[in-house]
C-alpha atoms as a PDB file:
ATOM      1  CA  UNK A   1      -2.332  71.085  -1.333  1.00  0.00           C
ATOM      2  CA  UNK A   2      -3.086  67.616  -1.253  1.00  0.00           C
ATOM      3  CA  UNK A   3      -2.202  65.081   1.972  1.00  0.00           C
ATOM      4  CA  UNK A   4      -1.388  62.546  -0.543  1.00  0.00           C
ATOM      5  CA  UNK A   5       2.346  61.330  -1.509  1.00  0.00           C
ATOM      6  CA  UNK A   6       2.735  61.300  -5.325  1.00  0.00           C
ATOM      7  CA  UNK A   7       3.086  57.582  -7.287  1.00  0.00           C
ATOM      8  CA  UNK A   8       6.225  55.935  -6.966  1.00  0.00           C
ATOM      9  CA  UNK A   9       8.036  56.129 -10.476  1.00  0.00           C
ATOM     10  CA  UNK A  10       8.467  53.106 -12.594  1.00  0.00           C
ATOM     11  CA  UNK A  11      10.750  50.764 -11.112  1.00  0.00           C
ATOM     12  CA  UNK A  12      14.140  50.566 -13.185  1.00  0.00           C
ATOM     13  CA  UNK A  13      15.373  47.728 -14.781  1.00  0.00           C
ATOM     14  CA  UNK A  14      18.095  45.098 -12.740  1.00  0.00           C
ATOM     15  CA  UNK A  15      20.965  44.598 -14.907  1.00  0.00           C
ATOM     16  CA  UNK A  16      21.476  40.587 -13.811  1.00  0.00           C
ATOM     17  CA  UNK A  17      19.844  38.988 -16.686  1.00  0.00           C
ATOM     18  CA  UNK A  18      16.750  36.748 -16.421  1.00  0.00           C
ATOM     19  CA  UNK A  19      17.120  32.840 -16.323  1.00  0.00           C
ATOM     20  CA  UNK A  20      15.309  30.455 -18.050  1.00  0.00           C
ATOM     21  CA  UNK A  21      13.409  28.350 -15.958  1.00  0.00           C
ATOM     22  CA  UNK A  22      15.241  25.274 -14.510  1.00  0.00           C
ATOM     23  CA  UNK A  23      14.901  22.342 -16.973  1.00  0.00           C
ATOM     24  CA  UNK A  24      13.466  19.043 -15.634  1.00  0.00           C
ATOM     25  CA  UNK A  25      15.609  15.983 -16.944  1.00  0.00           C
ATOM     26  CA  UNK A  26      13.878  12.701 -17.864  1.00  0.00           C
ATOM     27  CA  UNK A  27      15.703  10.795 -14.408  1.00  0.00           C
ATOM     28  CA  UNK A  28      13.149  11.613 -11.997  1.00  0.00           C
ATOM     29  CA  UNK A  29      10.549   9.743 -14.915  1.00  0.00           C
ATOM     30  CA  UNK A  30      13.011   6.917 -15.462  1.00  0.00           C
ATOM     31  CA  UNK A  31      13.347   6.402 -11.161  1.00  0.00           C
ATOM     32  CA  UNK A  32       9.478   6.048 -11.280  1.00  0.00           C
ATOM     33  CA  UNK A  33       9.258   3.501 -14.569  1.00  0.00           C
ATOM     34  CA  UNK A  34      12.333   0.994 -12.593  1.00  0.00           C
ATOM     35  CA  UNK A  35      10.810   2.048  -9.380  1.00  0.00           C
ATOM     36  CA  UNK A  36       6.830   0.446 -10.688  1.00  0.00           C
ATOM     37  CA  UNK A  37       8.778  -2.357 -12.688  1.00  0.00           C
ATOM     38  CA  UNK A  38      10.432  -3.207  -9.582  1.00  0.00           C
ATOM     39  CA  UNK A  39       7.628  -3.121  -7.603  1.00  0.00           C
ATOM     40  CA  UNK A  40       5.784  -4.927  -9.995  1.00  0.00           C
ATOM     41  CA  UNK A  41       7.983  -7.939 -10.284  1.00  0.00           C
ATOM     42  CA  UNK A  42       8.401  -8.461  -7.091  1.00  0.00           C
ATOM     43  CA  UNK A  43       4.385  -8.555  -6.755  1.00  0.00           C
ATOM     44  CA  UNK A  44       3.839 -10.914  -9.469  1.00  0.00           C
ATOM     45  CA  UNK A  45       6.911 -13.249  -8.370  1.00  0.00           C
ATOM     46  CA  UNK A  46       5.113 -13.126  -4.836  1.00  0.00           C
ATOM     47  CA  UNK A  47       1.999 -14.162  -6.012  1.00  0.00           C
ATOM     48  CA  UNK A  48       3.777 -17.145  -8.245  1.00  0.00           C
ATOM     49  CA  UNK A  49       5.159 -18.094  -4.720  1.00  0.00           C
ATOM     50  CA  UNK A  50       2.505 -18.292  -2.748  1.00  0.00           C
ATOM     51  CA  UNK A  51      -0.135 -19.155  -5.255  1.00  0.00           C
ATOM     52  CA  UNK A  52      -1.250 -23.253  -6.035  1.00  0.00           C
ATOM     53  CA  UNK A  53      -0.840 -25.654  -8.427  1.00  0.00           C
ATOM     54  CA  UNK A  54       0.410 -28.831 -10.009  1.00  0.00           C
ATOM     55  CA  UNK A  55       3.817 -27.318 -11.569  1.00  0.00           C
ATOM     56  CA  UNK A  56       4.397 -24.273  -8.450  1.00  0.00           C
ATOM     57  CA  UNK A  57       8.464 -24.773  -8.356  1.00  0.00           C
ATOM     58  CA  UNK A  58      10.045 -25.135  -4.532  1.00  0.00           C
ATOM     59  CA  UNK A  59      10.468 -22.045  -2.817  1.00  0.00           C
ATOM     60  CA  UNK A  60      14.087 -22.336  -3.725  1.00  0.00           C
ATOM     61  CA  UNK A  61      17.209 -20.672  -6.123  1.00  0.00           C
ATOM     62  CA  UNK A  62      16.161 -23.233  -8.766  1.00  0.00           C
ATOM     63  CA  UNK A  63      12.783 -22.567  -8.184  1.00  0.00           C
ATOM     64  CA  UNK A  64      13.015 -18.855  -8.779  1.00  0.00           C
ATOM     65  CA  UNK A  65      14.984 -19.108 -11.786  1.00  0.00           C
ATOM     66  CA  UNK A  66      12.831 -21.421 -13.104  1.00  0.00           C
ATOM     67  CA  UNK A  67       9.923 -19.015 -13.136  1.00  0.00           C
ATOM     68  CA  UNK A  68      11.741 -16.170 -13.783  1.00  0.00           C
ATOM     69  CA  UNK A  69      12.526 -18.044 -17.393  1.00  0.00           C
ATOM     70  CA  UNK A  70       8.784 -18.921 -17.557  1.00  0.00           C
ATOM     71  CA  UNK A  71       8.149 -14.672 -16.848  1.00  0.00           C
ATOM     72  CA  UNK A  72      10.682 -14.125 -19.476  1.00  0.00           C
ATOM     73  CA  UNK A  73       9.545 -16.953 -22.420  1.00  0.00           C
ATOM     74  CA  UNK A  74       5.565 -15.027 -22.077  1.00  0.00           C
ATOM     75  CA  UNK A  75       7.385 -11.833 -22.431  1.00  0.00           C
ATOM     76  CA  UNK A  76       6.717  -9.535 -25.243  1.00  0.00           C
ATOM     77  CA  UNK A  77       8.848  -6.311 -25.726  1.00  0.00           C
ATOM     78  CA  UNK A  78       6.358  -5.368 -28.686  1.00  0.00           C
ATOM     79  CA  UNK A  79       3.931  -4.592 -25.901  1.00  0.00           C
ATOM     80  CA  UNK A  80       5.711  -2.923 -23.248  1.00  0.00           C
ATOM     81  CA  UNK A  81       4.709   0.376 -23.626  1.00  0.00           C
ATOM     82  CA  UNK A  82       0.713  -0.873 -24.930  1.00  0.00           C
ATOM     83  CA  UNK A  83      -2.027   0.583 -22.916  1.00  0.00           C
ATOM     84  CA  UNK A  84      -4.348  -1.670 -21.039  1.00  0.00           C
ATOM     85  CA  UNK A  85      -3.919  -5.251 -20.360  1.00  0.00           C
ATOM     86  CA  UNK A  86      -1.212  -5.931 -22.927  1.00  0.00           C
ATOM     87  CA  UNK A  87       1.125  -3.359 -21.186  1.00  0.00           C
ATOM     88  CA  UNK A  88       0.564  -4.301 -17.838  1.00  0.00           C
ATOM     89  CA  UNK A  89       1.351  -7.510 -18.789  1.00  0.00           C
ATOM     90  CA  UNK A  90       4.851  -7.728 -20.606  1.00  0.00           C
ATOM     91  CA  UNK A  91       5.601  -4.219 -17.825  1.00  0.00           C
ATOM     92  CA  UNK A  92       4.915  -7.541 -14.753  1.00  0.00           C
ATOM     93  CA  UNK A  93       6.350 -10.020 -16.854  1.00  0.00           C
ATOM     94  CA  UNK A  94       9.551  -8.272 -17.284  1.00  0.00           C
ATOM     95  CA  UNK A  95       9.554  -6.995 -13.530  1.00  0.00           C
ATOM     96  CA  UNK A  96       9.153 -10.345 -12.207  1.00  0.00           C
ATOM     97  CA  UNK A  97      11.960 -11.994 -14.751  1.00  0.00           C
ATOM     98  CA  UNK A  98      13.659  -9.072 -13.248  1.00  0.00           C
ATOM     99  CA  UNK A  99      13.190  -9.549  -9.510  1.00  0.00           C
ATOM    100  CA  UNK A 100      13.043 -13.628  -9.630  1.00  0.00           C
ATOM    101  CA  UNK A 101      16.505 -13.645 -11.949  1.00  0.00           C
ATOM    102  CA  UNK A 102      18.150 -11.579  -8.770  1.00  0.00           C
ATOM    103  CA  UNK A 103      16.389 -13.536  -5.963  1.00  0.00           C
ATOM    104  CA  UNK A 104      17.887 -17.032  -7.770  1.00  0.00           C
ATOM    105  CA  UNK A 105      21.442 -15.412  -8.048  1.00  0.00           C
ATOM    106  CA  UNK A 106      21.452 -14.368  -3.890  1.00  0.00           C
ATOM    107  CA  UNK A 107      20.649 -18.254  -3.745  1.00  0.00           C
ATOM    108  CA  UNK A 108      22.646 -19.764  -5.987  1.00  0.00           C
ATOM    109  CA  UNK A 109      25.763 -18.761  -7.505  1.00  0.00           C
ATOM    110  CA  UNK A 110      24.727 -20.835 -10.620  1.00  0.00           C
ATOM    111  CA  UNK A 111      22.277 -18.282 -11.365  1.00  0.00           C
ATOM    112  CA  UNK A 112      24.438 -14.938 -11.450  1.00  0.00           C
ATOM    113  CA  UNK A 113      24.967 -14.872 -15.344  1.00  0.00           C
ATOM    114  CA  UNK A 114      20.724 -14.940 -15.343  1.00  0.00           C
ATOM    115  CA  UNK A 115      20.859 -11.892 -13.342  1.00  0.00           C
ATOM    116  CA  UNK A 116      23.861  -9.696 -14.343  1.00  0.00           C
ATOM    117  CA  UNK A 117      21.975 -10.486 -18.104  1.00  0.00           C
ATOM    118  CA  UNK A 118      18.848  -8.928 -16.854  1.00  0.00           C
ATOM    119  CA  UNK A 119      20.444  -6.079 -15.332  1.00  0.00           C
ATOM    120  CA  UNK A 120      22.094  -5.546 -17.986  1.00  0.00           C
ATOM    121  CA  UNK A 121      18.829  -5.433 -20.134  1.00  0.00           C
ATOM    122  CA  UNK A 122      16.941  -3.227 -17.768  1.00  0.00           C
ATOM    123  CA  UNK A 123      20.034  -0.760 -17.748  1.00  0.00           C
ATOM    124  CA  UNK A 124      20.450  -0.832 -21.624  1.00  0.00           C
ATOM    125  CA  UNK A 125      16.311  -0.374 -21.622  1.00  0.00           C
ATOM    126  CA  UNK A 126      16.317   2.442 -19.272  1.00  0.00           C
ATOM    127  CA  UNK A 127      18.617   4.119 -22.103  1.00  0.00           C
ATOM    128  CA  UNK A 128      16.995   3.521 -25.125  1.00  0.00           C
ATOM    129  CA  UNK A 129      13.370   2.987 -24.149  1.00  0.00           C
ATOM    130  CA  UNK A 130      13.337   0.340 -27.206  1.00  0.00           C
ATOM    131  CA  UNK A 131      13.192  -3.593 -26.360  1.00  0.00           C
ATOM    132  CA  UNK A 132      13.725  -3.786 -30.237  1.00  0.00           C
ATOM    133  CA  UNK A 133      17.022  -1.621 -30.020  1.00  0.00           C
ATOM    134  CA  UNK A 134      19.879  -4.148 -30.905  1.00  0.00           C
ATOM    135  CA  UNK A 135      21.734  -4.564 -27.951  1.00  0.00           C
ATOM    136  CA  UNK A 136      18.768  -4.634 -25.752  1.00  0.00           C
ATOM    137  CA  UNK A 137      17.512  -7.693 -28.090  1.00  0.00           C
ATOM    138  CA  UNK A 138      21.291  -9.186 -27.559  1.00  0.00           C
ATOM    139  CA  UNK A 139      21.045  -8.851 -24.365  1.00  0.00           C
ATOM    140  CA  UNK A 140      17.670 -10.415 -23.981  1.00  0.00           C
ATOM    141  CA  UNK A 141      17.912 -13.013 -26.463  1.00  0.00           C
ATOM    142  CA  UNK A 142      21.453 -14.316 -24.126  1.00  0.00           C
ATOM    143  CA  UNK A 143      19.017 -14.204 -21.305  1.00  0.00           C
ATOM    144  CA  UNK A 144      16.606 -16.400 -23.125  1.00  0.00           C
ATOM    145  CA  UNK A 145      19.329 -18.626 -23.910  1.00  0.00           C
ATOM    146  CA  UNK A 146      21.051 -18.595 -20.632  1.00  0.00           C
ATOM    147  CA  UNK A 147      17.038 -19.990 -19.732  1.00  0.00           C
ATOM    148  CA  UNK A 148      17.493 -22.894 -21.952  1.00  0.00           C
ATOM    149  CA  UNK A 149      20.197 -24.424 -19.474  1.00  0.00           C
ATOM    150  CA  UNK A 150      17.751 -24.121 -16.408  1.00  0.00           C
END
């Protein structure tokens, strides 16, 4: 006879039933797309501040919501999601319309209905993905008019 311990059988099957793998939502993507626009407003309106110029506004709550109008009139929604230049262009512009709108409110009370407007744009953006959607364009047409008054 042989030294050697015979095969192990086949191993039987479990009876818990197999799960699908886990499914991977879209929020982690969304954190990273207001995460970069975030980011990248607050680069741009940085550079705005610090960079020269005939019209640079004060370093002030006027000042900011004055260019955060002027981010938001060369704004494009067509071009958000564009590759290249054109993207990363209205994606900054947006940002720093974004970032500048909230720095003017913390400075001025004057400027809170600027802000809470582009909050409310980003928010109804980060659900439809669509600057064309209609109450995203409601929303950002109201800040564009809210603009007119600064």
């Amino acid at each position: 006879m042989s030294s050697q311990q015979p095969a192990p059988g086949p191993i039987p099957p479990s009876d818990a039933p197999l799960s699908p793998p886990p499914r991977r939502g879209r929020g982690p993507l969304v954190a990273a797309l207001l995460v970069g626009v975030l980011l990248g407003g607050a680069g741009v309106g940085v550079a705005w501040a610090v960079s020269g110029g005939d019209d640079v506004s004060a370093n002030d709550a006027a000042g900011d919501a004055r260019d955060a109008c002027r981010a938001l009139s060369g704004f494009d929604g067509s071009k958000y999601t564009a590759k290249g230049a054109a993207g990363e262009i209205a994606l900054n512009r947006f940002g720093a319309a974004l970032t500048l709108s909230a720095a003017a409110a913390a400075g001025d009370d004057r400027y809170k209905p600027l802000a809470e407007t582009m909050r409310r744009v980003q928010s109804q953006h980060a659900r439809t993905f669509d600057f064309a959607d209609s109450k995203v364009k409601k929303s950002l047409d109201e800040a564009r008019r809210l603009c007119q008054d600064i």
